[in-house]
PDB file of N, CA and C in Angstrom:
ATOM      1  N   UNK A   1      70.533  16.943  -1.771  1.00  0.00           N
ATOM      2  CA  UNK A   1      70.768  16.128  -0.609  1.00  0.00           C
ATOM      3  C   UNK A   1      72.223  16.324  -0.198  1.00  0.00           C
ATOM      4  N   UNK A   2      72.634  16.608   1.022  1.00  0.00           N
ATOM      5  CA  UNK A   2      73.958  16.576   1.471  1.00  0.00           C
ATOM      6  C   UNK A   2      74.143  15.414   1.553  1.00  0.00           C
ATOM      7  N   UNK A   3      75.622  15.262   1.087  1.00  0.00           N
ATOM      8  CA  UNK A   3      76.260  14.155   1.367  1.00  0.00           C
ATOM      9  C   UNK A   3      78.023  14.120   1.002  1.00  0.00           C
ATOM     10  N   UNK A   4      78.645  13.233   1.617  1.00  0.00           N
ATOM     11  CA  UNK A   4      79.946  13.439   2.157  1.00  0.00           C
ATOM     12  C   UNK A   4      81.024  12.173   1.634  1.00  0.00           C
ATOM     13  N   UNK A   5      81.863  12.379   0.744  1.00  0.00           N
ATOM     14  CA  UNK A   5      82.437  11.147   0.319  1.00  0.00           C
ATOM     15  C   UNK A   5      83.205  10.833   0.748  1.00  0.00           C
ATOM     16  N   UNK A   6      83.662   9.568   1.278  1.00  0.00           N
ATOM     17  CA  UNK A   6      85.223   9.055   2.426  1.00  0.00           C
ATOM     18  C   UNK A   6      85.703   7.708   1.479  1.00  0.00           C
ATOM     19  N   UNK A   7      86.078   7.758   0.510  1.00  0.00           N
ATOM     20  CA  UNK A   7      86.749   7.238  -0.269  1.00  0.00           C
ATOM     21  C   UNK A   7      85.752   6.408  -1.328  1.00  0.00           C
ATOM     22  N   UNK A   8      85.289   5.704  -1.200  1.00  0.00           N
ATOM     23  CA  UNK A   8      84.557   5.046  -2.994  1.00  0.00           C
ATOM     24  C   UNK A   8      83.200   5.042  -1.709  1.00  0.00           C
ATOM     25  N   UNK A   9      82.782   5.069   0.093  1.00  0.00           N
ATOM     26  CA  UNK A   9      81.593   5.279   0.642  1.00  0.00           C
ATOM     27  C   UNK A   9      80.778   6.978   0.796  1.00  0.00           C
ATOM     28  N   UNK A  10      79.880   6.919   0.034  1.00  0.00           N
ATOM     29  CA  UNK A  10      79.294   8.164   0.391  1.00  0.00           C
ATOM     30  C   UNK A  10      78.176   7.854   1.606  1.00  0.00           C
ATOM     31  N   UNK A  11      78.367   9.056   2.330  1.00  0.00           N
ATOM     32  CA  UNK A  11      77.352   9.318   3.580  1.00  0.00           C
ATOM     33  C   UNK A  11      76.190  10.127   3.222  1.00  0.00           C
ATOM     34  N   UNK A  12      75.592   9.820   3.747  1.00  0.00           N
ATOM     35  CA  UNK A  12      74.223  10.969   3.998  1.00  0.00           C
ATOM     36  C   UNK A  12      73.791  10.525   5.275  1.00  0.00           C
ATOM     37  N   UNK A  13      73.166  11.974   5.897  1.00  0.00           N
ATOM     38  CA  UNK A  13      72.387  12.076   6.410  1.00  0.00           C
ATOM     39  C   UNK A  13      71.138  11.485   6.626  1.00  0.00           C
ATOM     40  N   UNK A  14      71.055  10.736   7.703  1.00  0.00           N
ATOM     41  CA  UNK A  14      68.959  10.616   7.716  1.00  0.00           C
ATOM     42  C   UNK A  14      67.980  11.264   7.496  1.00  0.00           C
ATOM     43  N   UNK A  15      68.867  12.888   8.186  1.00  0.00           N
ATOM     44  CA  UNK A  15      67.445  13.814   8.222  1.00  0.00           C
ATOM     45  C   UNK A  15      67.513  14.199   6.423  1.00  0.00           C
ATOM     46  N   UNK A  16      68.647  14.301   6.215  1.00  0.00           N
ATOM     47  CA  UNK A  16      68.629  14.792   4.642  1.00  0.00           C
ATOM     48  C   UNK A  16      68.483  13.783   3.656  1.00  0.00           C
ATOM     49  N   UNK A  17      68.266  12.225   4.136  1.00  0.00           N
ATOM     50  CA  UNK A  17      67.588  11.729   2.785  1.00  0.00           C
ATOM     51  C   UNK A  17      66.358  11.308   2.988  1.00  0.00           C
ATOM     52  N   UNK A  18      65.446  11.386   4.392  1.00  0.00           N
ATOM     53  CA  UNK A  18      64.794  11.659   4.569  1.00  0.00           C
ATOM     54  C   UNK A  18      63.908  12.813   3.689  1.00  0.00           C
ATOM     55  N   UNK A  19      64.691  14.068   4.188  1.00  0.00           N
ATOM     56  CA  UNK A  19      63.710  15.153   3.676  1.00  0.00           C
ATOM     57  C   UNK A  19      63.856  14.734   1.802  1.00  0.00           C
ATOM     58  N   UNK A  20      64.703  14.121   1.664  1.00  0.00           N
ATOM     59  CA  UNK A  20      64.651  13.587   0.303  1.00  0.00           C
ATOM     60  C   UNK A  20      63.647  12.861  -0.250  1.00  0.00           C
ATOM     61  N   UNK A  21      63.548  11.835   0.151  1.00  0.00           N
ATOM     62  CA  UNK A  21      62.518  11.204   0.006  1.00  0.00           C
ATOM     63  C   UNK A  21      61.067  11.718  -0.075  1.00  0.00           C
ATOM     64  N   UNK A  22      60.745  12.396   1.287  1.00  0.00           N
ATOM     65  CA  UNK A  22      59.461  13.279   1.530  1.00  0.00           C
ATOM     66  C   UNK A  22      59.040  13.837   0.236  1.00  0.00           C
ATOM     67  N   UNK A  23      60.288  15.089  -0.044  1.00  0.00           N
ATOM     68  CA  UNK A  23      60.221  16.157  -1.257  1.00  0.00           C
ATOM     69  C   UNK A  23      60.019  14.950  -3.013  1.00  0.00           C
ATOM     70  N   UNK A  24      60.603  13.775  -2.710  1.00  0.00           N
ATOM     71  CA  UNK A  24      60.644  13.608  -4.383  1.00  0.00           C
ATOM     72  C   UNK A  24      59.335  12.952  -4.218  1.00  0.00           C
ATOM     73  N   UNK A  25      58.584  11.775  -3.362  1.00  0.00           N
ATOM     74  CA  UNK A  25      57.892  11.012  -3.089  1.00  0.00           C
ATOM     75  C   UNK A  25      58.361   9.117  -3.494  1.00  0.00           C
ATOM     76  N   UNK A  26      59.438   9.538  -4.423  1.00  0.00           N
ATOM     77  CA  UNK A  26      59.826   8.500  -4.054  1.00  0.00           C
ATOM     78  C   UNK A  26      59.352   7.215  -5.068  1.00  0.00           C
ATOM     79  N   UNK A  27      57.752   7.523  -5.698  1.00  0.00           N
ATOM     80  CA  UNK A  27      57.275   6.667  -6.710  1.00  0.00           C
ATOM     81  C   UNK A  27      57.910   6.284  -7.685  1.00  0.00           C
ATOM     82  N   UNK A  28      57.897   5.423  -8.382  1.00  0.00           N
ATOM     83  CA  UNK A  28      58.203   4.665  -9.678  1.00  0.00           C
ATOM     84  C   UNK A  28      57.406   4.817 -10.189  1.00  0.00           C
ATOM     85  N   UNK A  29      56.270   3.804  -9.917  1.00  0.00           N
ATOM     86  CA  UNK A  29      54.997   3.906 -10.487  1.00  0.00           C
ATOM     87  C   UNK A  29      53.704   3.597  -9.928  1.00  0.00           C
ATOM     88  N   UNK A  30      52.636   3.277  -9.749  1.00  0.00           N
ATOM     89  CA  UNK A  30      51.447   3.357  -9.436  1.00  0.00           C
ATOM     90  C   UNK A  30      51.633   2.617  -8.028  1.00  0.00           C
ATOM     91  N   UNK A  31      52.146   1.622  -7.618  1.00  0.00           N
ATOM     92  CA  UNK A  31      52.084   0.570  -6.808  1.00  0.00           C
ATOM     93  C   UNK A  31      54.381   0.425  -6.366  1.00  0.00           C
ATOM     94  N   UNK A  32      54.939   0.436  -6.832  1.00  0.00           N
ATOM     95  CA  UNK A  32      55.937   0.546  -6.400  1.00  0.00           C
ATOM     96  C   UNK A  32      57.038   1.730  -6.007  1.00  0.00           C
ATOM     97  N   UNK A  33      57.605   1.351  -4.613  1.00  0.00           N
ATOM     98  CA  UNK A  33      58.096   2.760  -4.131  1.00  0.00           C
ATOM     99  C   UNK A  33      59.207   2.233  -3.745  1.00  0.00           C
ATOM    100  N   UNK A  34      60.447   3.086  -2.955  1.00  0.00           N
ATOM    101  CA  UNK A  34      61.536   2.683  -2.461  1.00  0.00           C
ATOM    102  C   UNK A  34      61.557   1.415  -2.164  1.00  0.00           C
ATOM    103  N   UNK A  35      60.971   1.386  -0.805  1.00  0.00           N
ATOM    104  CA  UNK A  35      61.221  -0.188  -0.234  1.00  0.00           C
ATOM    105  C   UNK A  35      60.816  -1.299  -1.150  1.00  0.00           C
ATOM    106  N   UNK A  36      60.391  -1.191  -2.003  1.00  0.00           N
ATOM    107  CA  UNK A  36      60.197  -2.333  -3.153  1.00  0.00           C
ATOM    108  C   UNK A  36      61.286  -2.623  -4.262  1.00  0.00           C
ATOM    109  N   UNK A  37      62.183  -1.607  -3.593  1.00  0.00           N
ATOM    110  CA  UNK A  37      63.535  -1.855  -5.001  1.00  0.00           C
ATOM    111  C   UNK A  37      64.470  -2.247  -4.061  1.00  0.00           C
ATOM    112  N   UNK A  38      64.863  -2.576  -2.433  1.00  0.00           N
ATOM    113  CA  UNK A  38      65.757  -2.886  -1.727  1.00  0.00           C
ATOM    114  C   UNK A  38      65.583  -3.566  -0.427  1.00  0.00           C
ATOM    115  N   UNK A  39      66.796  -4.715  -0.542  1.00  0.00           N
ATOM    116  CA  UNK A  39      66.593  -6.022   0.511  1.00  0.00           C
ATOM    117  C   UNK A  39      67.306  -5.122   1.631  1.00  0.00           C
ATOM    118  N   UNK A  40      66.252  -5.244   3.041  1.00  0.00           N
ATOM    119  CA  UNK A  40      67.220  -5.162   4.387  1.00  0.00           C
ATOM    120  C   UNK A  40      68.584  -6.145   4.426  1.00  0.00           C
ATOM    121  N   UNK A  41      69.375  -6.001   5.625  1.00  0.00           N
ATOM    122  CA  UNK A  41      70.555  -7.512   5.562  1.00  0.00           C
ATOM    123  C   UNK A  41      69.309  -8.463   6.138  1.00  0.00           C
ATOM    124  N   UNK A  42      68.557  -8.283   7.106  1.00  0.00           N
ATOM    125  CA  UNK A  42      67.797  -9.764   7.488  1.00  0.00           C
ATOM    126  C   UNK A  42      67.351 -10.304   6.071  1.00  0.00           C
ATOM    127  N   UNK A  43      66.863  -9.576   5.190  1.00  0.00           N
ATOM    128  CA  UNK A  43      66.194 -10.499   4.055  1.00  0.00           C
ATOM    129  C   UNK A  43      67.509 -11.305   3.786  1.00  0.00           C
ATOM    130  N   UNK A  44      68.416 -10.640   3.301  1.00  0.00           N
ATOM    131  CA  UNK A  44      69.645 -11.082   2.635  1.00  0.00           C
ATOM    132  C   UNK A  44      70.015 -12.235   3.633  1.00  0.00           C
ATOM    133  N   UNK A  45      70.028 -12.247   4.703  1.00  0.00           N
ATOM    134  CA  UNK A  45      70.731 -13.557   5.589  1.00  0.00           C
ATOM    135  C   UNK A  45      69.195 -14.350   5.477  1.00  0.00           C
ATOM    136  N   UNK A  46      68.170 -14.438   5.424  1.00  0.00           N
ATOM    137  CA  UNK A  46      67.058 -15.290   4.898  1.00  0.00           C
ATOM    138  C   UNK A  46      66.861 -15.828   3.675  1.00  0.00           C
ATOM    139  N   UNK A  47      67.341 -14.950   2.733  1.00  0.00           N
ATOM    140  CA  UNK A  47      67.382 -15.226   1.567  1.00  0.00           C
ATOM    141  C   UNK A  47      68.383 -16.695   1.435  1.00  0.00           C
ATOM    142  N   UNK A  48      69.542 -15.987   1.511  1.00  0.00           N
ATOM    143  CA  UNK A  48      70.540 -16.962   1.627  1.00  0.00           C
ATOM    144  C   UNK A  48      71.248 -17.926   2.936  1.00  0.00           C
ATOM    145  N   UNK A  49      70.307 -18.167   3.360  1.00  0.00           N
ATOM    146  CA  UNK A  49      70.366 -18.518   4.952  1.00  0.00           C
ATOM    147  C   UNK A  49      71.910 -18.616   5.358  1.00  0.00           C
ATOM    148  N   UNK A  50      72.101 -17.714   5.630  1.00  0.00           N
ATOM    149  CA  UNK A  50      73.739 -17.799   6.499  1.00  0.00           C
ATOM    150  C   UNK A  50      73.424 -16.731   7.648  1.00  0.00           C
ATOM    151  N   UNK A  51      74.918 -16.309   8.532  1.00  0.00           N
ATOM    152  CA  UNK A  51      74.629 -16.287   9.603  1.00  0.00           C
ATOM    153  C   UNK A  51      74.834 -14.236   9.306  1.00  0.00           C
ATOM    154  N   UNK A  52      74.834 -13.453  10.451  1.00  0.00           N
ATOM    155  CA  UNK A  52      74.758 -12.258  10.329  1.00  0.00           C
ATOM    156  C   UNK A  52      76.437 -11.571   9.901  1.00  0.00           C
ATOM    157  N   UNK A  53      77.420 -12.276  10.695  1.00  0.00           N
ATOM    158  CA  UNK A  53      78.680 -12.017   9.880  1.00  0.00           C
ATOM    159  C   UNK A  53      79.416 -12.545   8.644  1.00  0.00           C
ATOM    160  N   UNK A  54      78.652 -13.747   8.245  1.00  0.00           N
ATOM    161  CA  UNK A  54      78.687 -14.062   6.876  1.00  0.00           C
ATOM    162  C   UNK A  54      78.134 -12.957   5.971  1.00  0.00           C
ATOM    163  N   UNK A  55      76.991 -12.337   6.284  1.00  0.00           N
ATOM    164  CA  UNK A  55      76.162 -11.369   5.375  1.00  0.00           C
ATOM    165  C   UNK A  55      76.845 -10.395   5.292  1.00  0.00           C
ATOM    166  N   UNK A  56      77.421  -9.801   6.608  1.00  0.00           N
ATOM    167  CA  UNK A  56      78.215  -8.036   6.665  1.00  0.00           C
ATOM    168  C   UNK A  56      79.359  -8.707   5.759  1.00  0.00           C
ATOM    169  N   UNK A  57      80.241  -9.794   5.655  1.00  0.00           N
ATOM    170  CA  UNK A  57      81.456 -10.104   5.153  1.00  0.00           C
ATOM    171  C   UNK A  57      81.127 -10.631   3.325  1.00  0.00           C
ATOM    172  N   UNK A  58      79.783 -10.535   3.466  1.00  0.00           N
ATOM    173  CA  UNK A  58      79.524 -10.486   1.735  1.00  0.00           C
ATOM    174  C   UNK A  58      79.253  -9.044   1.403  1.00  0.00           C
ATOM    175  N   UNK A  59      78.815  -8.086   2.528  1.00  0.00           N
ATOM    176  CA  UNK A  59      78.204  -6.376   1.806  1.00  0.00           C
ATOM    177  C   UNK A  59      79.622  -6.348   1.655  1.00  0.00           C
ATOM    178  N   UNK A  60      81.045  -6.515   2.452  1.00  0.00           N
ATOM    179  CA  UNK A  60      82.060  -5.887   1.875  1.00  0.00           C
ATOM    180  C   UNK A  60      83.088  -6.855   0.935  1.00  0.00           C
ATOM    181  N   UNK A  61      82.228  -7.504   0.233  1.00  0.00           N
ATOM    182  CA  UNK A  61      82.820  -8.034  -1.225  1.00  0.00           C
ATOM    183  C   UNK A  61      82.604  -7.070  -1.911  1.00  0.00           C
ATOM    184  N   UNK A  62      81.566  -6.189  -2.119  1.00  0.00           N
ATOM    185  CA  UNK A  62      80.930  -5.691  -2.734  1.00  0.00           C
ATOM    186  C   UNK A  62      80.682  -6.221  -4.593  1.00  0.00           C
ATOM    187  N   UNK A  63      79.455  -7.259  -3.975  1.00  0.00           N
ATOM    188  CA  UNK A  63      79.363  -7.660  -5.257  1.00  0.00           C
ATOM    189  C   UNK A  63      77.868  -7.323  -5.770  1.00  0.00           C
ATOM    190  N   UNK A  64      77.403  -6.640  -5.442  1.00  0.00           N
ATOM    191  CA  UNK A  64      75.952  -6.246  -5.379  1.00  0.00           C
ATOM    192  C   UNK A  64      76.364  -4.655  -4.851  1.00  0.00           C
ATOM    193  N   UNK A  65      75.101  -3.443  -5.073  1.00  0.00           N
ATOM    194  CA  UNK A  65      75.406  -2.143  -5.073  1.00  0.00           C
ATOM    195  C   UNK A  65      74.471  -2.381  -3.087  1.00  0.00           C
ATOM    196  N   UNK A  66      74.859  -1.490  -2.664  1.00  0.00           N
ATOM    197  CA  UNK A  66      74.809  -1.093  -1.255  1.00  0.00           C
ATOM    198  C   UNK A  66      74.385   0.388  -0.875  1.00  0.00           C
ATOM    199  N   UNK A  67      73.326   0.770  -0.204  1.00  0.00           N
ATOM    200  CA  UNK A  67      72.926   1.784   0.382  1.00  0.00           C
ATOM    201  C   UNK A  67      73.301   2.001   2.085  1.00  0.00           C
ATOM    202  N   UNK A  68      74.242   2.953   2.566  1.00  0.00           N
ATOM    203  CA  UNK A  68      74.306   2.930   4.079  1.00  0.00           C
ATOM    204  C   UNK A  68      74.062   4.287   4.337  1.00  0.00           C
ATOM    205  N   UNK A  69      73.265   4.444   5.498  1.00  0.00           N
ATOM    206  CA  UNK A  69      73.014   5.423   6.084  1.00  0.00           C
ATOM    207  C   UNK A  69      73.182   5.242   7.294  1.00  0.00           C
ATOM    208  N   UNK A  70      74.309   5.789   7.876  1.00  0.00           N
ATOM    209  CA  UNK A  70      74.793   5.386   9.628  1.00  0.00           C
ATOM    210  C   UNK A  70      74.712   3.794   9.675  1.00  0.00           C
ATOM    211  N   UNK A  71      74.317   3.572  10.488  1.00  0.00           N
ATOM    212  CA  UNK A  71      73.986   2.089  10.744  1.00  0.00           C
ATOM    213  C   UNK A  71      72.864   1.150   9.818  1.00  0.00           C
ATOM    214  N   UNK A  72      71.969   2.165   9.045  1.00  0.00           N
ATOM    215  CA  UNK A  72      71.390   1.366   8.346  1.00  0.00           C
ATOM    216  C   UNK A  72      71.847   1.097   6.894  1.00  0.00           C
ATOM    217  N   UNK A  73      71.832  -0.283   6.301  1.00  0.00           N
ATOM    218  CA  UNK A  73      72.364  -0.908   5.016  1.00  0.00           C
ATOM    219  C   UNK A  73      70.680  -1.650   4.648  1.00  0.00           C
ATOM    220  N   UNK A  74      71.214  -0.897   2.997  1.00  0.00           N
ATOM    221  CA  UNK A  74      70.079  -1.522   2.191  1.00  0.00           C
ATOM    222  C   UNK A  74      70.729  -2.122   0.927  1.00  0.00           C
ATOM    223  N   UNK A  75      70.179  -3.185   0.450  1.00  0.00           N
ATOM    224  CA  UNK A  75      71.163  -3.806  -0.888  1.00  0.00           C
ATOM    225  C   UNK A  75      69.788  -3.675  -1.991  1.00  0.00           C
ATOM    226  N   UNK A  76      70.677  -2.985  -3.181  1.00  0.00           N
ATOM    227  CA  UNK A  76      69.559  -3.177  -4.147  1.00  0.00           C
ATOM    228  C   UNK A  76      69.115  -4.214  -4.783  1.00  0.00           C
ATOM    229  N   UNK A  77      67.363  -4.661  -4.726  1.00  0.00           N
ATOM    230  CA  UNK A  77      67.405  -5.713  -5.073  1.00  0.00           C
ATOM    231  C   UNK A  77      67.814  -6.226  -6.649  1.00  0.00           C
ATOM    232  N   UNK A  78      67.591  -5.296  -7.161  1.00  0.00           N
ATOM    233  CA  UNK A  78      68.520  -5.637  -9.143  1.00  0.00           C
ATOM    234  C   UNK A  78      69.677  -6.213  -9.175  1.00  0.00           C
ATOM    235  N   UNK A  79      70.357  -5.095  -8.196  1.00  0.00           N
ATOM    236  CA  UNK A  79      71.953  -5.645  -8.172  1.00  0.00           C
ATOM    237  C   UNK A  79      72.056  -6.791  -7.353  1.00  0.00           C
ATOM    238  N   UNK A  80      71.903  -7.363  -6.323  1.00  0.00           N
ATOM    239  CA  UNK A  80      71.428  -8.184  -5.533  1.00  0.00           C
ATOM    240  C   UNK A  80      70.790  -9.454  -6.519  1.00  0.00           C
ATOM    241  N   UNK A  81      69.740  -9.757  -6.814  1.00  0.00           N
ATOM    242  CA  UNK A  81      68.763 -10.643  -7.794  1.00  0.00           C
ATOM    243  C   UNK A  81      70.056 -11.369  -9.182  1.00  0.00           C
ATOM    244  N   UNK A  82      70.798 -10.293  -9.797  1.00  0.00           N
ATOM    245  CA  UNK A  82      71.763 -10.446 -10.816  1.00  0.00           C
ATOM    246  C   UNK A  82      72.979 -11.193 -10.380  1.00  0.00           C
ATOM    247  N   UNK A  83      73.167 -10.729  -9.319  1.00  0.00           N
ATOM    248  CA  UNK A  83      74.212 -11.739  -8.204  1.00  0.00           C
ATOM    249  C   UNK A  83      73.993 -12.821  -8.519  1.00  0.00           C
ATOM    250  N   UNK A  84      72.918 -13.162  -7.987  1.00  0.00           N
ATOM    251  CA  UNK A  84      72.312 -14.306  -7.325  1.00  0.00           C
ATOM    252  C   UNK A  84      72.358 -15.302  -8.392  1.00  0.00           C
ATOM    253  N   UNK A  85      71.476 -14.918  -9.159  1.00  0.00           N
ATOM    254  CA  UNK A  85      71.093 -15.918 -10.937  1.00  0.00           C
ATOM    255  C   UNK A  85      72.487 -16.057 -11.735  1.00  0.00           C
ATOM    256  N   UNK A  86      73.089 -15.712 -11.456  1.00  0.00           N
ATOM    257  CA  UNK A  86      75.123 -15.400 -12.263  1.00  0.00           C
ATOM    258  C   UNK A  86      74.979 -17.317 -12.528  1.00  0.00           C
TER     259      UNK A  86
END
């Protein structure tokens, strides 16, 4: 997968983690796949009902691990869940 480091944020590509995804498939196991291991920010501002710049101003605490691809952010839910229960 290409990807591009700009200080502790790495980039990728859509089309290239895309074709990533495609090529590995992505499974865990029988019934769980990517999107089952990571909260969008709407979950995260539902979860914790606050507002949408409260949420972006907690991804850059960084207290939980973070996926960005251009504009899209995914928080893992492990790291995320471990937060939470602290």
């Amino acid at each position: 997968m290409n990807a591009v480091r700009i200080g502790s944020t790495i980039r990728v590509s859509m089309k290239s983690f895309n074709e990533w995804i495609d090529n590995k498939g992505f499974l865990l196991n029988n019934e769980e796949t990517f999107d089952n291991q990571v909260y969008t920010l709407e979950e995260i501002k539902d979860i914790l009902k606050i507002g949408r710049n409260s949420s972006y101003n907690l991804l850059n605490e960084n207290y939980f691990k973070i996926i960005k691809l251009g504009k899209i952010v995914r928080i893992s839910k492990k790291s995320f869940d471990n937060w939470l229960n602290k």
